[in-house]
C-alpha atoms as a PDB file:
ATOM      1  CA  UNK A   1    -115.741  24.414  60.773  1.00  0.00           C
ATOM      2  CA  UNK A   2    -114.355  24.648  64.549  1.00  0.00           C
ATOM      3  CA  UNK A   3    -116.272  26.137  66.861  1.00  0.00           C
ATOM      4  CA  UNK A   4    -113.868  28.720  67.805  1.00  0.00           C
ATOM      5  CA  UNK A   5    -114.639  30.291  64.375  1.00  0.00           C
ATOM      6  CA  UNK A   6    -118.275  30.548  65.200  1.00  0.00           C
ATOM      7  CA  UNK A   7    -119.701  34.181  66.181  1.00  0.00           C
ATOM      8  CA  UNK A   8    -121.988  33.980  68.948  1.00  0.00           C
ATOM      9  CA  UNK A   9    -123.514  36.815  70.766  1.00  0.00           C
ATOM     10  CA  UNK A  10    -122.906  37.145  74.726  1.00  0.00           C
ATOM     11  CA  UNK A  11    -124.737  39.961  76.828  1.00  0.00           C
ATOM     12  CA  UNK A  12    -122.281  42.212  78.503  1.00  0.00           C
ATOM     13  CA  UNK A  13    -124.023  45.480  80.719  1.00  0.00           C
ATOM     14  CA  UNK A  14    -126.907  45.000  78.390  1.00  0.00           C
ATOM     15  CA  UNK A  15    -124.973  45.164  74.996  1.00  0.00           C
ATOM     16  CA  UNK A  16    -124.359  42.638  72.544  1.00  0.00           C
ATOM     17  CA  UNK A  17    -120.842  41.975  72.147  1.00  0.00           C
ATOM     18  CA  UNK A  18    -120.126  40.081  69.635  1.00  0.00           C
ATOM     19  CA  UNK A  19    -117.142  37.513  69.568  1.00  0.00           C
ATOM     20  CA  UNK A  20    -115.474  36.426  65.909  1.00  0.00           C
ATOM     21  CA  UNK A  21    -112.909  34.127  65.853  1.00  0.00           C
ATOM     22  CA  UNK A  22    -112.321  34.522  70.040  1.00  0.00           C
ATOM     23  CA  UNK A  23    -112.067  38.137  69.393  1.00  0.00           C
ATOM     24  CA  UNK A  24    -114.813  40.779  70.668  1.00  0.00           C
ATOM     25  CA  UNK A  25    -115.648  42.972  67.837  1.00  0.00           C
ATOM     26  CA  UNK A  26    -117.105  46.614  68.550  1.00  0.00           C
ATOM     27  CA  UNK A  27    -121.049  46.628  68.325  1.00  0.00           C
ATOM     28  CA  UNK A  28    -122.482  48.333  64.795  1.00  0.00           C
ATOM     29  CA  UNK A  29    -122.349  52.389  64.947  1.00  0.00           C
ATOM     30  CA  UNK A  30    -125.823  53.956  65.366  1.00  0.00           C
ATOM     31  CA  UNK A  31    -126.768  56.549  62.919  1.00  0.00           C
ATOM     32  CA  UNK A  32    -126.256  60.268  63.771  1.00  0.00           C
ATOM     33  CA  UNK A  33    -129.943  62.198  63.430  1.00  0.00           C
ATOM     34  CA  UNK A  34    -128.357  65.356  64.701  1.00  0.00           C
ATOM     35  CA  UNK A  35    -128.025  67.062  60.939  1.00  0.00           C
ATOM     36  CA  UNK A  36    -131.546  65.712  59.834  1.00  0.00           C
ATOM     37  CA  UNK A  37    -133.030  67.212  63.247  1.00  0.00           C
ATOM     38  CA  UNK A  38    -131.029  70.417  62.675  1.00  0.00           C
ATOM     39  CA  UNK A  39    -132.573  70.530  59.773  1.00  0.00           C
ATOM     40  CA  UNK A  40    -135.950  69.609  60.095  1.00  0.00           C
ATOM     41  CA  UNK A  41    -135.740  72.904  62.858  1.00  0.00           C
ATOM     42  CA  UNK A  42    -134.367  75.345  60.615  1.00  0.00           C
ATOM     43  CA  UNK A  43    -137.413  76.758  59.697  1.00  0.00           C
ATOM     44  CA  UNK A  44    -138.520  77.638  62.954  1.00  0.00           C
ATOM     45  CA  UNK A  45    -135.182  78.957  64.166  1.00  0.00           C
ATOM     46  CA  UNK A  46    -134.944  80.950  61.094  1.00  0.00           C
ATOM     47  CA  UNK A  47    -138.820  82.235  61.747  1.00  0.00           C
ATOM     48  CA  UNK A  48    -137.781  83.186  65.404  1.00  0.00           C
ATOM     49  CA  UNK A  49    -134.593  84.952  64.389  1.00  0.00           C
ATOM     50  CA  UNK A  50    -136.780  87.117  62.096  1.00  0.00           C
ATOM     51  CA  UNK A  51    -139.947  87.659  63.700  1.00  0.00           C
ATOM     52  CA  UNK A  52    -138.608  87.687  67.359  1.00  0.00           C
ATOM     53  CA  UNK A  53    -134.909  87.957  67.826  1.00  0.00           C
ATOM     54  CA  UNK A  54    -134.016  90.291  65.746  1.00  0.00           C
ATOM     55  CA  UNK A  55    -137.224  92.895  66.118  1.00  0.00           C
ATOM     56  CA  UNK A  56    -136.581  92.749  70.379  1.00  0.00           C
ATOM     57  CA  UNK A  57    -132.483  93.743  69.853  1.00  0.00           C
ATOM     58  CA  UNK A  58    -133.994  96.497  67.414  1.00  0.00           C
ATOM     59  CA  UNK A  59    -136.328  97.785  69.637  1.00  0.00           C
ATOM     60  CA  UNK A  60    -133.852  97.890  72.768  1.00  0.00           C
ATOM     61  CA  UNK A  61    -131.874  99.836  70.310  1.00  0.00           C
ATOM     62  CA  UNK A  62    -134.655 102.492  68.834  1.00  0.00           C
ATOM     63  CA  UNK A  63    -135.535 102.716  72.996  1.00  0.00           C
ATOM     64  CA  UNK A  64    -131.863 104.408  73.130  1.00  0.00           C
ATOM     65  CA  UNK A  65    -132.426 106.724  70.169  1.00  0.00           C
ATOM     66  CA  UNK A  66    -134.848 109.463  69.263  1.00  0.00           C
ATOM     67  CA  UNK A  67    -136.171 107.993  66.032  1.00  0.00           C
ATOM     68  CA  UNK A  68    -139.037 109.494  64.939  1.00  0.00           C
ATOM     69  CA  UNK A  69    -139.279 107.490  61.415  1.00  0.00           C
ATOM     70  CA  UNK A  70    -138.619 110.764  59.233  1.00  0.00           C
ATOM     71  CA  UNK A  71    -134.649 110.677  60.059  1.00  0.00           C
ATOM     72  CA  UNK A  72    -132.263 108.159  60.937  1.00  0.00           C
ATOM     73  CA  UNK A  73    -132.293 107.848  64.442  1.00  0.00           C
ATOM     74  CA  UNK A  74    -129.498 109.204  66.726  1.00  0.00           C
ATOM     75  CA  UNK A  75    -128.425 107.715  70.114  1.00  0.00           C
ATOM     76  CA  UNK A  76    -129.353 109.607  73.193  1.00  0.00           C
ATOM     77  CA  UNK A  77    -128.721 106.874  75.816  1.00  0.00           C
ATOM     78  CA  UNK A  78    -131.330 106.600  78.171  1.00  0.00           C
ATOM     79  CA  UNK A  79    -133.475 109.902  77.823  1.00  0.00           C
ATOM     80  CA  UNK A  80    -136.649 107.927  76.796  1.00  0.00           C
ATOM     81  CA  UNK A  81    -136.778 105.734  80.157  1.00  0.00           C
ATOM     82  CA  UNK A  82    -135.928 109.487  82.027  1.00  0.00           C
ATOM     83  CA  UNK A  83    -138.883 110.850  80.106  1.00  0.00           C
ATOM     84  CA  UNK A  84    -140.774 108.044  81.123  1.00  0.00           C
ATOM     85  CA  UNK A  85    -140.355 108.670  84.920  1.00  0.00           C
ATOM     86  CA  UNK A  86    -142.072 111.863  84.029  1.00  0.00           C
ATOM     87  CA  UNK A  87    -144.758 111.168  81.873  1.00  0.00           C
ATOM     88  CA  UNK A  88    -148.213 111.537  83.430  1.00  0.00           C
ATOM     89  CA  UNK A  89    -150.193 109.627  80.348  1.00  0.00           C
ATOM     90  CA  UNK A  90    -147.858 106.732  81.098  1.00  0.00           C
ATOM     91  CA  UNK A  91    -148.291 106.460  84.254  1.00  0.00           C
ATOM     92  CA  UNK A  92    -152.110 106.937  84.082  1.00  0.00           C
ATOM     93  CA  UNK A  93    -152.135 104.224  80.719  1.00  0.00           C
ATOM     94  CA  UNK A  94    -150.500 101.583  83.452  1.00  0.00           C
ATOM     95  CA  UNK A  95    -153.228 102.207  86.073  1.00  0.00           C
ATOM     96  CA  UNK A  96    -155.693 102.052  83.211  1.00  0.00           C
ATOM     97  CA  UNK A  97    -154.236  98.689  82.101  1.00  0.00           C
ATOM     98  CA  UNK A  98    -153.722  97.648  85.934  1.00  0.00           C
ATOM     99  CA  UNK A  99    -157.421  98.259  86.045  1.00  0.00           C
ATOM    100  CA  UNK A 100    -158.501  95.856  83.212  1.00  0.00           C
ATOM    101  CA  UNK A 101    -156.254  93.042  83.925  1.00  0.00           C
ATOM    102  CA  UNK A 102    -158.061  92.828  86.948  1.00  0.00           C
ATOM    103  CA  UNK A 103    -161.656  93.259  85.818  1.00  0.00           C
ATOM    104  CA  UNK A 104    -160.305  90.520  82.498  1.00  0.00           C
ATOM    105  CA  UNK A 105    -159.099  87.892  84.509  1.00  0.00           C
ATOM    106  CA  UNK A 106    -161.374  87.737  87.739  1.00  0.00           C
ATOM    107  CA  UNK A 107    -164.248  87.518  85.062  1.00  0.00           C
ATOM    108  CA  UNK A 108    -162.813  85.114  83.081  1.00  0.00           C
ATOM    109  CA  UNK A 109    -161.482  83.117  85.265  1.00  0.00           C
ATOM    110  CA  UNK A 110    -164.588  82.685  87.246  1.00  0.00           C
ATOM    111  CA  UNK A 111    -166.738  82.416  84.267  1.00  0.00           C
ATOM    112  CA  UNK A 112    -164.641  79.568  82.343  1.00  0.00           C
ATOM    113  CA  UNK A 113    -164.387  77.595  86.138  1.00  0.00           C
ATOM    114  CA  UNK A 114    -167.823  77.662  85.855  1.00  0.00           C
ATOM    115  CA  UNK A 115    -168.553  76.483  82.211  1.00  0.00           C
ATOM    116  CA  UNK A 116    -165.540  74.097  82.649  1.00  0.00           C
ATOM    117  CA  UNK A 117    -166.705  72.476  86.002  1.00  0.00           C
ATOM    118  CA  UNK A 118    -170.473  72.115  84.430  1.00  0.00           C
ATOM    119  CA  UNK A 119    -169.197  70.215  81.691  1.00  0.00           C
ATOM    120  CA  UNK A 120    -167.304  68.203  83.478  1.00  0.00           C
ATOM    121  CA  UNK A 121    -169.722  67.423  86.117  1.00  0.00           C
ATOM    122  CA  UNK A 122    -173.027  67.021  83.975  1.00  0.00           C
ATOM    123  CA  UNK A 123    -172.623  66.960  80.304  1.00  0.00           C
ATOM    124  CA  UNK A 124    -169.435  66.216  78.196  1.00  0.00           C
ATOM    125  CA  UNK A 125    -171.092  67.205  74.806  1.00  0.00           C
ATOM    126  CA  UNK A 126    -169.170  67.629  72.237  1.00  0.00           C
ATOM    127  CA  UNK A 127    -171.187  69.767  70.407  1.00  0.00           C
ATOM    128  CA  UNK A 128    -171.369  72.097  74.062  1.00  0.00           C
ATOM    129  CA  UNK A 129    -167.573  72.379  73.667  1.00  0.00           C
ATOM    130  CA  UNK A 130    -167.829  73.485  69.611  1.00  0.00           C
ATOM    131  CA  UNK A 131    -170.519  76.249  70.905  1.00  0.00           C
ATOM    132  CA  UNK A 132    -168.170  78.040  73.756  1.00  0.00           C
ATOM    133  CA  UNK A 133    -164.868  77.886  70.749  1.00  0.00           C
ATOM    134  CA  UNK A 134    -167.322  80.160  68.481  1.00  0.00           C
ATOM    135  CA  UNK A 135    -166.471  83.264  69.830  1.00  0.00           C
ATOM    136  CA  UNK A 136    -162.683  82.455  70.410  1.00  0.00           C
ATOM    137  CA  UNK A 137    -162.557  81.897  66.465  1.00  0.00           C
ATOM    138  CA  UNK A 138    -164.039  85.382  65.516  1.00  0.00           C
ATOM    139  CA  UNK A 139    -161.493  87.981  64.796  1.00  0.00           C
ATOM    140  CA  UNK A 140    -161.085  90.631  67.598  1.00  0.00           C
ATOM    141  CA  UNK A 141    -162.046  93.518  65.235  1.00  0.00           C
ATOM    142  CA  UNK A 142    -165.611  91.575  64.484  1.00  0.00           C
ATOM    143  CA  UNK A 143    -166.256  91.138  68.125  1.00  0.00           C
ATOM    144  CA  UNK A 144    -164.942  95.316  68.660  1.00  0.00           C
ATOM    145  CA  UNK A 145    -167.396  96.387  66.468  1.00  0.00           C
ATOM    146  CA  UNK A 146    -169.938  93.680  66.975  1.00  0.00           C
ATOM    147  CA  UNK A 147    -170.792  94.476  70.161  1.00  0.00           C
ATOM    148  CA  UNK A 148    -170.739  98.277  69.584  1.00  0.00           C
ATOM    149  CA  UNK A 149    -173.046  98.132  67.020  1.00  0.00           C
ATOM    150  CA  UNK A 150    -175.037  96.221  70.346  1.00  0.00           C
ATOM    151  CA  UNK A 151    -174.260  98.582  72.686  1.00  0.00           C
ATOM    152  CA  UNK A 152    -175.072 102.135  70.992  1.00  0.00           C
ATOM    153  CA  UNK A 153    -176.850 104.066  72.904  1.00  0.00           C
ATOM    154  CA  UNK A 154    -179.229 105.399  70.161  1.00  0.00           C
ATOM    155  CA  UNK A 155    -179.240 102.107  68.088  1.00  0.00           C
ATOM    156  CA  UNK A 156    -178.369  98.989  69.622  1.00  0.00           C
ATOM    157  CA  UNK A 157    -180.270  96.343  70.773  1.00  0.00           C
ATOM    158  CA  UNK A 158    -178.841  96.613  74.109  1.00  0.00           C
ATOM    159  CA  UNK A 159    -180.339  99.603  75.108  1.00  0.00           C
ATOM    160  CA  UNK A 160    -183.434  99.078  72.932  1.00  0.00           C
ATOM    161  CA  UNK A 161    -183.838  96.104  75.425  1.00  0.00           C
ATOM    162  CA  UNK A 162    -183.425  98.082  78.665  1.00  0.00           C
ATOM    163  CA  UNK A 163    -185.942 100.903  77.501  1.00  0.00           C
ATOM    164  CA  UNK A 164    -188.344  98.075  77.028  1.00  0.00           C
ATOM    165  CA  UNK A 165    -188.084  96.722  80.251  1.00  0.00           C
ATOM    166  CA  UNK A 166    -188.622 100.764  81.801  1.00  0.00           C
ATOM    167  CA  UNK A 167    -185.006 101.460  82.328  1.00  0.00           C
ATOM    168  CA  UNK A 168    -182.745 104.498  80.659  1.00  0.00           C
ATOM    169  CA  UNK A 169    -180.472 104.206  78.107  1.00  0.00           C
ATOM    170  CA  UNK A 170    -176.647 103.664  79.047  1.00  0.00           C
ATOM    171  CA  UNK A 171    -173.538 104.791  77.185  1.00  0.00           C
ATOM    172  CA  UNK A 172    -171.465 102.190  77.748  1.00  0.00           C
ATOM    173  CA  UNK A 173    -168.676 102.876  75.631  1.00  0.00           C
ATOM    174  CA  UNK A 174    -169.011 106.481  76.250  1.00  0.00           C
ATOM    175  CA  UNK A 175    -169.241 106.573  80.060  1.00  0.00           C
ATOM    176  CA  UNK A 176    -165.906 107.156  81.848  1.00  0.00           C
ATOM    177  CA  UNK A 177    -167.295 105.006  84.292  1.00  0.00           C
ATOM    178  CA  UNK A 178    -168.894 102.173  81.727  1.00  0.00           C
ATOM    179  CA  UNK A 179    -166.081 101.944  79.200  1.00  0.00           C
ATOM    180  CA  UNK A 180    -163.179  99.760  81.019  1.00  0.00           C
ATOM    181  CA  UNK A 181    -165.766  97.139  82.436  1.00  0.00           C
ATOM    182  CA  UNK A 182    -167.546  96.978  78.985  1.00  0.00           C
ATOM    183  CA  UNK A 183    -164.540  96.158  77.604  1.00  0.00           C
ATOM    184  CA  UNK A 184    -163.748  93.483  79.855  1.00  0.00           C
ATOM    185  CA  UNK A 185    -167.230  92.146  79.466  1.00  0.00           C
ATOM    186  CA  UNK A 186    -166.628  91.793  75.710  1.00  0.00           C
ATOM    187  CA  UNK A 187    -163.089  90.003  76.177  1.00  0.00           C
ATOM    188  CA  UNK A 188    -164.310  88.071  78.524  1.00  0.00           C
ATOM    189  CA  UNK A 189    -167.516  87.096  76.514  1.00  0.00           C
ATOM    190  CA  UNK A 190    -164.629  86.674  73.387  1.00  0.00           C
ATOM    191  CA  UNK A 191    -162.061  84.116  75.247  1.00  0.00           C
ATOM    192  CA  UNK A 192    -163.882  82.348  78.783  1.00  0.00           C
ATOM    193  CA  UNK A 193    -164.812  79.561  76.224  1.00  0.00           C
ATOM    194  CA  UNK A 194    -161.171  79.017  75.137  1.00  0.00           C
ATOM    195  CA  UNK A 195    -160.304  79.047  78.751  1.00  0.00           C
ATOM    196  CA  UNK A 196    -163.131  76.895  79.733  1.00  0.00           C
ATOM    197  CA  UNK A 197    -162.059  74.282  77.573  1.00  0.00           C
ATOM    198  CA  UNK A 198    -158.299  74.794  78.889  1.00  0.00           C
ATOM    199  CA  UNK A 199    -159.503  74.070  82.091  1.00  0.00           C
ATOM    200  CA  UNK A 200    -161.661  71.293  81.196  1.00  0.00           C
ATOM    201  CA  UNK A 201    -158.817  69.570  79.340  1.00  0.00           C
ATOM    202  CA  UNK A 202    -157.182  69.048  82.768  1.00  0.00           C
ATOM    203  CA  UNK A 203    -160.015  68.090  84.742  1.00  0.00           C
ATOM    204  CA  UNK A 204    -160.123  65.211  82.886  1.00  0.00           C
ATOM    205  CA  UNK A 205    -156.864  64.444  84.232  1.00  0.00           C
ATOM    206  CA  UNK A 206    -158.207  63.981  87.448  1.00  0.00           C
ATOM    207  CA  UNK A 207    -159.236  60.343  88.879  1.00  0.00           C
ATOM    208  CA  UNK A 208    -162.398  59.820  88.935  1.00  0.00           C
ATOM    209  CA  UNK A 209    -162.697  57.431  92.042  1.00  0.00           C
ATOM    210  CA  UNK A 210    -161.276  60.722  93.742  1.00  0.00           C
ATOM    211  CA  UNK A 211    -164.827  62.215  93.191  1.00  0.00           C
ATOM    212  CA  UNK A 212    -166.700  58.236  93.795  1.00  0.00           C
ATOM    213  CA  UNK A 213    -164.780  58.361  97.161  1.00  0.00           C
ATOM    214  CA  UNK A 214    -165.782  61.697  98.255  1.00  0.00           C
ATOM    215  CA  UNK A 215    -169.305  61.498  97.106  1.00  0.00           C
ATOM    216  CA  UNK A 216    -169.732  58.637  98.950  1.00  0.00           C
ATOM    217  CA  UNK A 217    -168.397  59.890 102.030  1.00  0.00           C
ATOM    218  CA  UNK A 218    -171.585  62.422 101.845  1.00  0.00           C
ATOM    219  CA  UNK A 219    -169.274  65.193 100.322  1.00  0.00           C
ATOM    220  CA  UNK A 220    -171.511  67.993  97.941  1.00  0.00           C
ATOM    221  CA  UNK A 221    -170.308  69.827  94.857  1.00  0.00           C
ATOM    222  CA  UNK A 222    -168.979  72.386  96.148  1.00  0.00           C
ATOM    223  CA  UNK A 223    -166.604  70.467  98.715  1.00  0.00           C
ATOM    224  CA  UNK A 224    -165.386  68.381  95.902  1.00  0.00           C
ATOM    225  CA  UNK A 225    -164.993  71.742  93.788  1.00  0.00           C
ATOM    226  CA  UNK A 226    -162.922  73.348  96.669  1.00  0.00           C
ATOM    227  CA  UNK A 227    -161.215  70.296  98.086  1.00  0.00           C
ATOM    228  CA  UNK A 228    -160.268  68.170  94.801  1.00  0.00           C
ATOM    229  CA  UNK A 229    -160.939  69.893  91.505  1.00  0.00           C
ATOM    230  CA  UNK A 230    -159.105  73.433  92.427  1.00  0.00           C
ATOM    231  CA  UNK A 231    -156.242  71.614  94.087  1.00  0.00           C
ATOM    232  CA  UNK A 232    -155.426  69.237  91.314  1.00  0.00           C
ATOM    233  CA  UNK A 233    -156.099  71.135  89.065  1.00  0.00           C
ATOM    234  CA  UNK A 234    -153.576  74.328  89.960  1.00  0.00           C
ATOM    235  CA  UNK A 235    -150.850  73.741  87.081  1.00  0.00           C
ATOM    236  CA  UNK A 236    -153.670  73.888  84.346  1.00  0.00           C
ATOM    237  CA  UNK A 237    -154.344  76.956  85.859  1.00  0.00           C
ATOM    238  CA  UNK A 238    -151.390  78.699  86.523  1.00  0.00           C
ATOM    239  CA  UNK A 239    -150.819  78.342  82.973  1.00  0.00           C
ATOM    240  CA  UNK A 240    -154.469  79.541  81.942  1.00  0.00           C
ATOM    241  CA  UNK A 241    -153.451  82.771  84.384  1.00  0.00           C
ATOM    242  CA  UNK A 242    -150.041  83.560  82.623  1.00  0.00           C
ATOM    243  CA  UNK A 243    -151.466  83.528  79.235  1.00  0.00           C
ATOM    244  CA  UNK A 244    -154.477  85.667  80.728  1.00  0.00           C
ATOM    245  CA  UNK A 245    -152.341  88.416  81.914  1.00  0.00           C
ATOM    246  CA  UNK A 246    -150.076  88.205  79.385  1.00  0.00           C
ATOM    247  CA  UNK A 247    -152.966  88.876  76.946  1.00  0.00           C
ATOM    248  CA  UNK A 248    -154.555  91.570  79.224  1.00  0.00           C
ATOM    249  CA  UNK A 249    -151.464  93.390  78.932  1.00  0.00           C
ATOM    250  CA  UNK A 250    -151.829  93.298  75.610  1.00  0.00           C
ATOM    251  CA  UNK A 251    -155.176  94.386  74.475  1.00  0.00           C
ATOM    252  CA  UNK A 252    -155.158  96.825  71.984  1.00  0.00           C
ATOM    253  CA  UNK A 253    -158.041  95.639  68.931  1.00  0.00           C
ATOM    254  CA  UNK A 254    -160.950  95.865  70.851  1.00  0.00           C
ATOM    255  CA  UNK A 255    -159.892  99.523  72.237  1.00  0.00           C
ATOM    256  CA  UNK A 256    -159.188 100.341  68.898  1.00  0.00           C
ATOM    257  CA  UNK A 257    -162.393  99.830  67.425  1.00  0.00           C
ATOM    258  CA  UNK A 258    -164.854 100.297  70.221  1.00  0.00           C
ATOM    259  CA  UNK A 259    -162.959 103.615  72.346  1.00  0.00           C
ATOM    260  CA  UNK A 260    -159.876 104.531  70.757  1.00  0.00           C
ATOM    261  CA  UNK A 261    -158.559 105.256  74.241  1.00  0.00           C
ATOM    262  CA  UNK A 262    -161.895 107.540  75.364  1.00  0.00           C
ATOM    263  CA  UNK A 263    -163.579 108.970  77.013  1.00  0.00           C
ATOM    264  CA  UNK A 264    -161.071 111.476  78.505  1.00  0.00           C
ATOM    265  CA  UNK A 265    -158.073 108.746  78.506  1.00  0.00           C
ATOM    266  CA  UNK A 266    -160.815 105.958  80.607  1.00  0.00           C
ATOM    267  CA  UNK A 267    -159.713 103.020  78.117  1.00  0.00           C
ATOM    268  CA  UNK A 268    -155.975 104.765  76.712  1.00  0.00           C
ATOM    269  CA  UNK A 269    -154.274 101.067  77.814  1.00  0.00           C
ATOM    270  CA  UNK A 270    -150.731 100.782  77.601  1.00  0.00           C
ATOM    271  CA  UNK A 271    -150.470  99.191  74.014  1.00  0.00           C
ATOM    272  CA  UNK A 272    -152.695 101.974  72.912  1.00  0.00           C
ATOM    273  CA  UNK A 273    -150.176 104.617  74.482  1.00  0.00           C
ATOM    274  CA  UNK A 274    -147.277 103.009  72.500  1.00  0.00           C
ATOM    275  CA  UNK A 275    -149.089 102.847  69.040  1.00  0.00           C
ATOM    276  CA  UNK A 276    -150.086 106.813  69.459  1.00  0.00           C
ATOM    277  CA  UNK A 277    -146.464 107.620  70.272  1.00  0.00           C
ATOM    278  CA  UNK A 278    -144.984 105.557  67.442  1.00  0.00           C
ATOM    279  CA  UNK A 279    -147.418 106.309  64.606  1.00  0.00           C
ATOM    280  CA  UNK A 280    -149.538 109.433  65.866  1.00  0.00           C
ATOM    281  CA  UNK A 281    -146.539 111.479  66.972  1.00  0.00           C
ATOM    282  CA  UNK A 282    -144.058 109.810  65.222  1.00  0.00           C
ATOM    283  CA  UNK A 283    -141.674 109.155  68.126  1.00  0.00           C
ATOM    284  CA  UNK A 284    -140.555 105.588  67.521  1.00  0.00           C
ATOM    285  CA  UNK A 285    -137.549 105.694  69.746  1.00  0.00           C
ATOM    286  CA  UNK A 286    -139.599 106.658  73.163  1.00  0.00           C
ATOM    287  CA  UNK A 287    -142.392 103.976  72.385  1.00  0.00           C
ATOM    288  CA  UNK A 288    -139.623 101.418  72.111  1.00  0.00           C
ATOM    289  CA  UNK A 289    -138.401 102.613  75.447  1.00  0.00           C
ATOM    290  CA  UNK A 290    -142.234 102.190  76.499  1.00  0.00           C
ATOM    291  CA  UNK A 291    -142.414  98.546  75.059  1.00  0.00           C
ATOM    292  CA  UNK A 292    -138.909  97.738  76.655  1.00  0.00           C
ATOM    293  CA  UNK A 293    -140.497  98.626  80.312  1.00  0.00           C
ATOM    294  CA  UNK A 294    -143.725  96.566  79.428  1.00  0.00           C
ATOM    295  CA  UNK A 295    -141.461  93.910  78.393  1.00  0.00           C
ATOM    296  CA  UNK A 296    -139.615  93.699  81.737  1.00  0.00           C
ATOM    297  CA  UNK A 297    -142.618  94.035  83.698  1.00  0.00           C
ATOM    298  CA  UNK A 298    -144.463  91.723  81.921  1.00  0.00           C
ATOM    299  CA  UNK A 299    -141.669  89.044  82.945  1.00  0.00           C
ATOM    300  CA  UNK A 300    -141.465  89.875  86.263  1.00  0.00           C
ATOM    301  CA  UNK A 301    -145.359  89.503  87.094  1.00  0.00           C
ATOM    302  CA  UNK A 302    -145.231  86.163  85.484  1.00  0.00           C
ATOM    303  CA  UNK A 303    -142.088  84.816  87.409  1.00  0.00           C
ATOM    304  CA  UNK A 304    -143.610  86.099  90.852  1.00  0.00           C
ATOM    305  CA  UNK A 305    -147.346  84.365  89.107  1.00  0.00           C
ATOM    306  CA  UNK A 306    -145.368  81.185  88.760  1.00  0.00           C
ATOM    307  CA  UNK A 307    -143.744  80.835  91.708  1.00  0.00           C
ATOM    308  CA  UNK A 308    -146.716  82.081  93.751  1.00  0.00           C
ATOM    309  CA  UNK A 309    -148.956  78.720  92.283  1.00  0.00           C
ATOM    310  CA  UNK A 310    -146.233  76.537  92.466  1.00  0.00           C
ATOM    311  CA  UNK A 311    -146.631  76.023  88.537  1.00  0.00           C
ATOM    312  CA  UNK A 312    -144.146  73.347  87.960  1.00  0.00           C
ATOM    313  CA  UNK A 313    -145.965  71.099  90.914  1.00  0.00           C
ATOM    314  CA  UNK A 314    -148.756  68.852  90.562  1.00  0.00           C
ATOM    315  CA  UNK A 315    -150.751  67.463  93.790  1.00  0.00           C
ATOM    316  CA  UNK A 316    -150.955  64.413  91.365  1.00  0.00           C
ATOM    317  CA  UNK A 317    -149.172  61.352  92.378  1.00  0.00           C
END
């Protein structure tokens, strides 16, 4: 056989070309995975067409309308989001929900820092970590009416505890001045362990010969806390903040068993305001409109929370 007939392979911009009979032949076609991917995602596409897409355009629509659920609903343009300009209980349920997102995230936030920068510093037990997921993994509704059980004034241990130690009884789901910071407490007691380990996850990220270095340039804790962990560590947490106030905004279980928006409107948080519209008075079109403007607001604070801790950014090299 001559060996102009032979095929041989020569490299060419990192292909093989391959060369039959002094003729370059094209190189074999690589299988199309676009219909088997397409495929494979269908499920989830079709779940967030169901479950997401569709619901939001329906709401935006029943915001435009004056459905009450006993009729069909009409269109009346915007004269939910006038009414809303007007509305004293909404405006009050925002500085109510202001007012927790505050208290939720400050506490913990400072609390899961804490746990997270104790575990990483002294112990990395796994058994630690199982402990502070416990009260993530208990239904909302069991923690509601866990801790009021805890905190009745006549009958809970709480108070039981205090009278034993000389002091008065305290009605802290009853006080207008208790109620939004006992909440809080009870969120934060549910989730800092979740966001502990959040936080944790990306310390581990960090060097360690960052912290050798330091600590043997005579640097303490707390410099290495302030001057390497909290730097490095500022995507991890921008993300741990978004989902916080996110789920702030949100909270609506807890007030439902423990409050149910008392005393006198102390704990009436904006989810709670749209569920009493839509299935106490039966006006489904203006707690749409309600949702809508939570909606919007909701993305706003998060693209000013973003951009503020330089999210996407990473003091990583």
């Amino acid at each position: 056989m001559s060996a102009s007939k032979t095929a041989t392979p020569r490299r060419r911009d990192d292909r093989k070309v391959f060369v039959d009979a002094g003729r370059p032949t094209a190189p074999p076609r690589r299988r199309d995975d676009r219909k088997v991917a397409w495929l494979f995602l269908a499920p989830v596409l079709v779940g967030f067409v169901l479950f997401y897409a569709y619901p939001t355009v329906l709401g935006v629509y029943y915001s435009l309308t004056d459905y009450g659920m006993l009729a069909a609903p009409n269109l009346v343009g915007v004269e939910n989001y006038r009414d809303l300009v007007d509305d004293d209980k909404f405006w009050n349920a925002l500085k109510v929900t202001g007012y927790y997102v505050v208290l939720n995230i400050v506490s913990q936030t400072v609390l899961a820092l804490g746990l997270a920068t104790l575990m990483h510093r002294l112990t990395q037990s796994v058994a630690i970590r199982a402990m502070l997921l416990v009260p993530w993994l208990v239904p909302n509704v069991t923690v509601g009416l866990l801790w009021m059980w805890m905190l009745d004034a006549n009958l809970g241990f709480v108070n039981h505890a205090l009278g034993a130690m000389g002091l008065g009884a305290t009605g802290f789901l009853t006080s207008p001045t208790w109620a939004m910071p006992t909440v809080a407490g009870i969120n934060t007691w549910a989730y800092a362990g979740y966001t502990a380990l959040l936080l944790y996850a990306g310390m581990l990220q960090i060097p360690r010969y960052l912290y050798e270095s330091a600590a043997l340039d005579g640097a303490g804790e707390w410099r290495m806390f302030t001057r390497i962990t909290l730097p490095l560590l500022r995507p991890v947490l921008a993300l741990v903040l978004v989902v916080s106030l996110i789920g702030s905004f949100q909270i609506f279980d807890t007030i439902a068993v423990t409050t149910k928006g008392g005393p006198v409107g102390a704990t009436r948080v904006i989810y709670f305001y749209i569920y009493e519209q839509a299935f106490t008075n039966f006006r489904m079109g203006y707690a749409s409109a309600i949702a809508v403007v939570l909606a919007l607001l909701l993305g706003v604070l998060t693209a000013v929370q973003m951009r503020l801790l330089r999210a996407s950014r990473s003091d990583l090299a």
